[in-house]
Protein backbone atom coordinates (compact mmCIF):
# COMPACT_ATOMS: atom_id res chain seq x y z
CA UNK A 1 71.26 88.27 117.15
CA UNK A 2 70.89 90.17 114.11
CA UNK A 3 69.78 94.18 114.51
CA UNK A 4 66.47 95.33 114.25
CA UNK A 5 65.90 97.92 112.72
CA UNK A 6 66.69 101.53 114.31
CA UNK A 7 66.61 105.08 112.99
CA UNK A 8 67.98 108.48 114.39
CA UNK A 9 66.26 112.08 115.10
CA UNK A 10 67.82 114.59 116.67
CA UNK A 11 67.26 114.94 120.66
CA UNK A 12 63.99 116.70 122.57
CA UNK A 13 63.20 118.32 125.70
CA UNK A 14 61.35 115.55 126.65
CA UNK A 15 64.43 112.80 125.91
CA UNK A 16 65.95 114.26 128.70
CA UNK A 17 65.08 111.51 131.90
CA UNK A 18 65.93 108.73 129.54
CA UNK A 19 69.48 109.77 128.72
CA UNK A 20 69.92 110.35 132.63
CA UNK A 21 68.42 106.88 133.60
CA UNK A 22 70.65 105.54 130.94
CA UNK A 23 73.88 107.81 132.11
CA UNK A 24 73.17 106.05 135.28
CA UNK A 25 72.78 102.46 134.98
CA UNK A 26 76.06 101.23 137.07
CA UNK A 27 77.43 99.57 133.97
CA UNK A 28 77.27 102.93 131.67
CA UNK A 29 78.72 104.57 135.24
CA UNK A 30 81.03 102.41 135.38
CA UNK A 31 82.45 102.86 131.50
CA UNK A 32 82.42 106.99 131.59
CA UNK A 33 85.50 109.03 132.58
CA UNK A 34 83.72 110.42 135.32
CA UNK A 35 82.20 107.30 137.17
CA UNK A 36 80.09 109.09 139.93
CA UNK A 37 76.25 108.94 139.82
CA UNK A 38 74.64 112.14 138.17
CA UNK A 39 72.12 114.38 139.99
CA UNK A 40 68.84 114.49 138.25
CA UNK A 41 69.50 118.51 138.68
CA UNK A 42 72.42 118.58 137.71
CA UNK A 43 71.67 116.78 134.66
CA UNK A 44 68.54 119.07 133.54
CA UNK A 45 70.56 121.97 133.56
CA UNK A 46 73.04 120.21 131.58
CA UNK A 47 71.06 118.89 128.82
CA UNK A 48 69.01 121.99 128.38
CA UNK A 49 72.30 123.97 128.11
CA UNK A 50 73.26 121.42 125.12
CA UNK A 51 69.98 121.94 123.48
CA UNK A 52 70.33 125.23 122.87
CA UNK A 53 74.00 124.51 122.44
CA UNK A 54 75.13 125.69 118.77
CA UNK A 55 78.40 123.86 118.71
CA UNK A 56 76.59 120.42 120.58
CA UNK A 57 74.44 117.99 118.30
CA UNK A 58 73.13 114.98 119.98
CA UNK A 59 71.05 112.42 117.85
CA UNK A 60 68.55 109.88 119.75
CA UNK A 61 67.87 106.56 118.39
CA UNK A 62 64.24 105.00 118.14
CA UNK A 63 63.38 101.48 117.68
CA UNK A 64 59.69 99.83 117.42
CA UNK A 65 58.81 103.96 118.50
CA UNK A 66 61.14 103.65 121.60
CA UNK A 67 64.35 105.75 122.15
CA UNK A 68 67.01 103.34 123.07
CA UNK A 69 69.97 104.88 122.58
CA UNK A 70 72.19 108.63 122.50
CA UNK A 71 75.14 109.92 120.30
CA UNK A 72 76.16 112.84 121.22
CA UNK A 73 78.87 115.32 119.45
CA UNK A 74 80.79 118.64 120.74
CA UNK A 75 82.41 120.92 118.42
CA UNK A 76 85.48 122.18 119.98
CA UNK A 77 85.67 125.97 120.33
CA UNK A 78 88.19 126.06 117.35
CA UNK A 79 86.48 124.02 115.06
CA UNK A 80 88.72 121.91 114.89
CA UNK A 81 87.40 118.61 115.38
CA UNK A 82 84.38 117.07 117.51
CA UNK A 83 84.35 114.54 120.52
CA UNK A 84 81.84 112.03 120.42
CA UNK A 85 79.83 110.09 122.90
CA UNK A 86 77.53 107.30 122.78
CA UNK A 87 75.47 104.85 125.24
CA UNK A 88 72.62 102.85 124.93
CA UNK A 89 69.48 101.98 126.95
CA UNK A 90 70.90 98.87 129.02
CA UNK A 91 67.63 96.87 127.76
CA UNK A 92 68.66 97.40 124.04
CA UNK A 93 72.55 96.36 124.45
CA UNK A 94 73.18 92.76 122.91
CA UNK A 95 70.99 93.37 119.69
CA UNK A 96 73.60 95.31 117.42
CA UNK A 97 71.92 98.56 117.42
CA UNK A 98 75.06 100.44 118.67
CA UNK A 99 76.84 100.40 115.70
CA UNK A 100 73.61 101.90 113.47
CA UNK A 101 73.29 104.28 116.21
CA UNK A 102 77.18 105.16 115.68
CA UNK A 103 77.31 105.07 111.66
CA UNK A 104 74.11 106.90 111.20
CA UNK A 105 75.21 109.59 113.76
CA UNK A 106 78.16 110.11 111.89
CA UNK A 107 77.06 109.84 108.31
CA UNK A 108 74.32 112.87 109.77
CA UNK A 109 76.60 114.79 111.89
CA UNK A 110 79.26 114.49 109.45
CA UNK A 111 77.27 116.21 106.52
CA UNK A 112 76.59 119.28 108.48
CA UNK A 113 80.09 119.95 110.37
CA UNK A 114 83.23 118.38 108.18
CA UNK A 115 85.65 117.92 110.99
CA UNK A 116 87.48 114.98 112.48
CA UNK A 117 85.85 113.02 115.45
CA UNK A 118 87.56 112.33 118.76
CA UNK A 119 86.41 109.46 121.42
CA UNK A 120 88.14 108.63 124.45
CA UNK A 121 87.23 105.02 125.40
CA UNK A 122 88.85 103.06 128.48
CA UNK A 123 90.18 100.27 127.46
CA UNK A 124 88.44 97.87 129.72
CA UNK A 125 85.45 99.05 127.55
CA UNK A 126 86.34 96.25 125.05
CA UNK A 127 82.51 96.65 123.73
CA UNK A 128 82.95 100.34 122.70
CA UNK A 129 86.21 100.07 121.46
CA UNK A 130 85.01 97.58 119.02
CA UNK A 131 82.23 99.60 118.17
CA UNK A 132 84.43 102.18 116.88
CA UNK A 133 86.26 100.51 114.63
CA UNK A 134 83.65 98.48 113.42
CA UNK A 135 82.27 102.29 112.69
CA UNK A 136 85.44 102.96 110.78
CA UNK A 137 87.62 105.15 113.54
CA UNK A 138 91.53 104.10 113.98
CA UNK A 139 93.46 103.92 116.82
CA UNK A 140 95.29 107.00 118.32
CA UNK A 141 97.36 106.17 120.71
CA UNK A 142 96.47 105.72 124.46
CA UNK A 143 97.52 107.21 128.08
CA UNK A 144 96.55 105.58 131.47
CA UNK A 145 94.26 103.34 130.37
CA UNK A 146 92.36 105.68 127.82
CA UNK A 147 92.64 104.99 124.16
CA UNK A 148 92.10 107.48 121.69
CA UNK A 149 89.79 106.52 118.24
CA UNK A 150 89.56 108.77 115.72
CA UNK A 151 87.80 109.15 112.03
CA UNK A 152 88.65 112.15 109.32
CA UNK A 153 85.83 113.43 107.32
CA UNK A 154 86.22 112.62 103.31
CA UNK A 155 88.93 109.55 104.17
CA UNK A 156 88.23 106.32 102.25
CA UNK A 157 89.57 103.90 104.88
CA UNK A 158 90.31 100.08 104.86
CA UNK A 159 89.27 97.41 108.47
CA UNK A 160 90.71 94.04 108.29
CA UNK A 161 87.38 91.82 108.89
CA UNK A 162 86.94 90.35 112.51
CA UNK A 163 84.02 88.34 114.05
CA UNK A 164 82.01 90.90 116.04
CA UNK A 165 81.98 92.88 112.52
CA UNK A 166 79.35 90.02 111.28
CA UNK A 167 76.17 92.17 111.84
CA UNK A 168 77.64 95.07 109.44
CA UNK A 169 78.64 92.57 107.35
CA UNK A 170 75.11 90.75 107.12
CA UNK A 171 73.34 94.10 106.94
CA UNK A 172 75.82 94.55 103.75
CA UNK A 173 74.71 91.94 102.17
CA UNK A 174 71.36 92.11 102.28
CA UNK A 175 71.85 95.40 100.91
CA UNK A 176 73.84 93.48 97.73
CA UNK A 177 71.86 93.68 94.11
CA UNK A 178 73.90 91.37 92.34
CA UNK A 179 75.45 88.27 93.95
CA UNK A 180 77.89 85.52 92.64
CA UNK A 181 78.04 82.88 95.88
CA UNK A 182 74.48 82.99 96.74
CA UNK A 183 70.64 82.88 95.34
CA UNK A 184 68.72 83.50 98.40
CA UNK A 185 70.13 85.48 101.74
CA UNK A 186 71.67 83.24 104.10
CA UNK A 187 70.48 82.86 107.66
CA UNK A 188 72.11 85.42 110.28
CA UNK A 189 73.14 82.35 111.90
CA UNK A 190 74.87 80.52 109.02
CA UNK A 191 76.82 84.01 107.93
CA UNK A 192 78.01 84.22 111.30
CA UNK A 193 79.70 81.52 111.41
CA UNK A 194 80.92 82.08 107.78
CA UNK A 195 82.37 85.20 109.41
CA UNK A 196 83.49 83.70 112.32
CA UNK A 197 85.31 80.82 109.97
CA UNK A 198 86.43 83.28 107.28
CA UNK A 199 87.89 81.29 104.80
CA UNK A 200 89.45 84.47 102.89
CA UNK A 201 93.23 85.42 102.69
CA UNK A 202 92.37 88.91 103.01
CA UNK A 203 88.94 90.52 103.92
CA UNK A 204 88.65 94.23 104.28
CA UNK A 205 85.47 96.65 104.87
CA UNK A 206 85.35 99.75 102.76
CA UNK A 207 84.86 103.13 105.02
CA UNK A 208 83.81 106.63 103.92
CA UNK A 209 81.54 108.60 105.71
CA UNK A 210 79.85 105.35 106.46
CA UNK A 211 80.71 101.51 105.53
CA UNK A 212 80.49 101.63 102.03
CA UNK A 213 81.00 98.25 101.26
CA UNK A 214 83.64 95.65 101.38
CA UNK A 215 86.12 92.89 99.32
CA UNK A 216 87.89 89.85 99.69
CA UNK A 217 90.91 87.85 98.14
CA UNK A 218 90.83 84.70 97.64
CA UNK A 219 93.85 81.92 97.71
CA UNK A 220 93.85 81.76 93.35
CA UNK A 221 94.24 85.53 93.45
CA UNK A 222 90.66 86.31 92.54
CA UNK A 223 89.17 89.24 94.26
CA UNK A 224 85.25 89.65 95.24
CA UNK A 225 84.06 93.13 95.66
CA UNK A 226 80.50 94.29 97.28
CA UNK A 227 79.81 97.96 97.38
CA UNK A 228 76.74 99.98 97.90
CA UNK A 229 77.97 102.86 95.90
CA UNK A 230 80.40 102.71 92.27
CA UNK A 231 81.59 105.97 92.73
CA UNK A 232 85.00 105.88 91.12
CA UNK A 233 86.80 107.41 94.09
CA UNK A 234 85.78 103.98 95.98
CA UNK A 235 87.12 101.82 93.09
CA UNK A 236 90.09 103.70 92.15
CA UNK A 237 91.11 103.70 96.34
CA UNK A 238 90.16 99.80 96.44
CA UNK A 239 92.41 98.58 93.70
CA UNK A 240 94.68 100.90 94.57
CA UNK A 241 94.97 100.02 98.39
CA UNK A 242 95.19 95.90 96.73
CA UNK A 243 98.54 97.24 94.52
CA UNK A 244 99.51 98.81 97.33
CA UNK A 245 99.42 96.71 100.43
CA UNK A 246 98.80 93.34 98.72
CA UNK A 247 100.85 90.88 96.92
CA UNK A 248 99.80 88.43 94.91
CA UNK A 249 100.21 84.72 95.83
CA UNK A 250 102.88 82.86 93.24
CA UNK A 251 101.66 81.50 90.28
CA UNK A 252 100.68 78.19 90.03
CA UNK A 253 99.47 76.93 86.42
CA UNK A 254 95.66 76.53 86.19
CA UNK A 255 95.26 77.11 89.83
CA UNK A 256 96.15 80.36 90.76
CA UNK A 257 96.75 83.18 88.51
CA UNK A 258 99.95 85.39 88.11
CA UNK A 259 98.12 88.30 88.99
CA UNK A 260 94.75 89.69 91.28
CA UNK A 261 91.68 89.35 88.83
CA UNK A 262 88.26 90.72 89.71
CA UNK A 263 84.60 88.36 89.87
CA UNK A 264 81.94 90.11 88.75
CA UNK A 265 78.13 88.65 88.64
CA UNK A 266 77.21 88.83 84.82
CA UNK A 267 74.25 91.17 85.34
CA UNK A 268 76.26 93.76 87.04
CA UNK A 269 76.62 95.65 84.52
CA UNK A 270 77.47 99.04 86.40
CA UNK A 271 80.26 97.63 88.66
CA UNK A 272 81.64 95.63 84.56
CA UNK A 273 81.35 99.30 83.13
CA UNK A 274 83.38 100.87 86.34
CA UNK A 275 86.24 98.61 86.05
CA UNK A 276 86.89 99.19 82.57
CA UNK A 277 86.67 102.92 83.12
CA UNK A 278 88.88 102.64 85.93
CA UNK A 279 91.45 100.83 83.39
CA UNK A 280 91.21 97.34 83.57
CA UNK A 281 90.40 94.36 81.06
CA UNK A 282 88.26 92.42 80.66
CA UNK A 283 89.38 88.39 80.11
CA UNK A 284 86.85 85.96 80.81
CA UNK A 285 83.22 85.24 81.20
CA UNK A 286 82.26 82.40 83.34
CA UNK A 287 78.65 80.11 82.72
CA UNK A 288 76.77 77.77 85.01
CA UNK A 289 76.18 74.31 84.00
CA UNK A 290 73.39 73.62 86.32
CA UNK A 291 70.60 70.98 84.17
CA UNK A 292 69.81 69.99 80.91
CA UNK A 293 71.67 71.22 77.96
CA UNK A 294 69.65 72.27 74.93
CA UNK A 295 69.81 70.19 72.03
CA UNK A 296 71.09 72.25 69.29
């Protein structure tokens, strides 16, 4: 199921039974480090310690006016980087609001303190791991049975595309302005599957802050890029991550060209203007023969 749609504010006195109840639903119990049941006591004097806790920021996420969800961050005492928690109201899991919750979180928290983030996941907690990298954090490393995710402020970063990352990728797209493939959005259902099925050679999403966008290369060397911003640092580290890591399928004559090429939509004119900037030429321009051709 596609997300709805959720937004973040930062947490309130009165948030503080619903992040308990959800801290103690046996499946969130069951995927902390420290399994046992918290005391509703206990808890209070917890959460009104991290309140007025400088170096603690904890954002709540609403949905249809109901909080459903928690990310929390702590600032180590150096400064050095954060660790971050999340968990959602068990009635809200299964509708993709996790990962807003996450990438909103971060895009906020990130703005304010400009240190690297630190979760500890178990890895039974195949959801959450997901969730992170879907969000943009790498892999670590991992001891007994903990895995270590991690995300630097300021780091354009590249994900190889996977199923579960459909929903980011849907809410991408319907974010797109110009569009080459498609006139009217596709169903949820349809892109899923399209996901699910991808028929790319490569297929990356684009990571700053936030997901920023993403590209794919296709088997004739042509490469499709959608991005929500054409700030030149994101084009200059896209093509250069394609020189870098990439390699060009062989040539074959009027099938597949020596070398990658770019497809851009005719009307978008900023992403046109970018390339050039950025160095590259310009060598075709491609039109549809859809109907009747005026009689000249």
């Amino acid at each position: 199921m596609h997300a709805e749609k959720l937004t973040i504010r930062k947490a309130r006195p009165e948030d503080c039974e619903d992040i308990l109840r959800w801290r103690n639903d046996p499946h969130s119990a069951a995927m902390f480090l420290d399994t046992r049941e918290i005391p509703a006591a206990e808890h209070r004097d917890w959460y009104f310690n991290a309140l007025s806790n400088s170096n603690i920021c904890m954002y709540v996420a609403e949905c249809c006016a109901c909080a459903v969800g928690i990310c929390r961050f702590e600032v180590d005492v150096d400064q050095s980087f954060a660790t971050i928690a999340i968990n959602l109201d068990p009635g809200s899991r299964g509708k993709g609001l996790g990962l807003d919750l996450l990438v909103q979180s971060c895009e906020s928290f990130l703005t304010d303190y400009a240190v690297p983030l630190l979760a500890e996941v178990k890895q039974e907690n195949v959801a959450s791991v997901k969730l992170f990298l879907s969000a943009g954090f790498k892999e670590g490393g991992d001891a007994n049975g903990i895995l270590r995710l991690e995300k630097k402020p300021g780091e354009i970063s590249f994900k190889s595309v996977a199923t579960w990352d459909a929903g980011l990728l849907y809410r991408l797209l319907q974010k797109r302005k110009c569009n080459i493939s498609h006139r009217k959005m596709p169903s949820y259902e349809s892109h899923y599957n399209f996901v699910r099925n991808n028929p790319y050679l490569h297929w990356y999403i684009v990571y700053d802050l936030a997901p920023i966008g993403s590209f794919y290369v296709k088997s004739d060397n042509s490469v499709g890029l959608n991005l929500m911003s054409l700030d030149r640092r994101y084009i200059a580290a896209i093509l250069n991550f394609i020189s870098r890591e990439l390699t060009p399928l062989g040539s074959v004559p009027s099938m597949v060209a020596e070398n990658y090429f770019i497809n851009v939509a005719y009307e978008n004119h900023g992403l046109r203007r970018a390339l050039i900037e950025s160095g590259l030429n310009p060598i075709q321009v491609s039109y549809e023969l859809g109907g009747e051709v005026k009689d000249v």
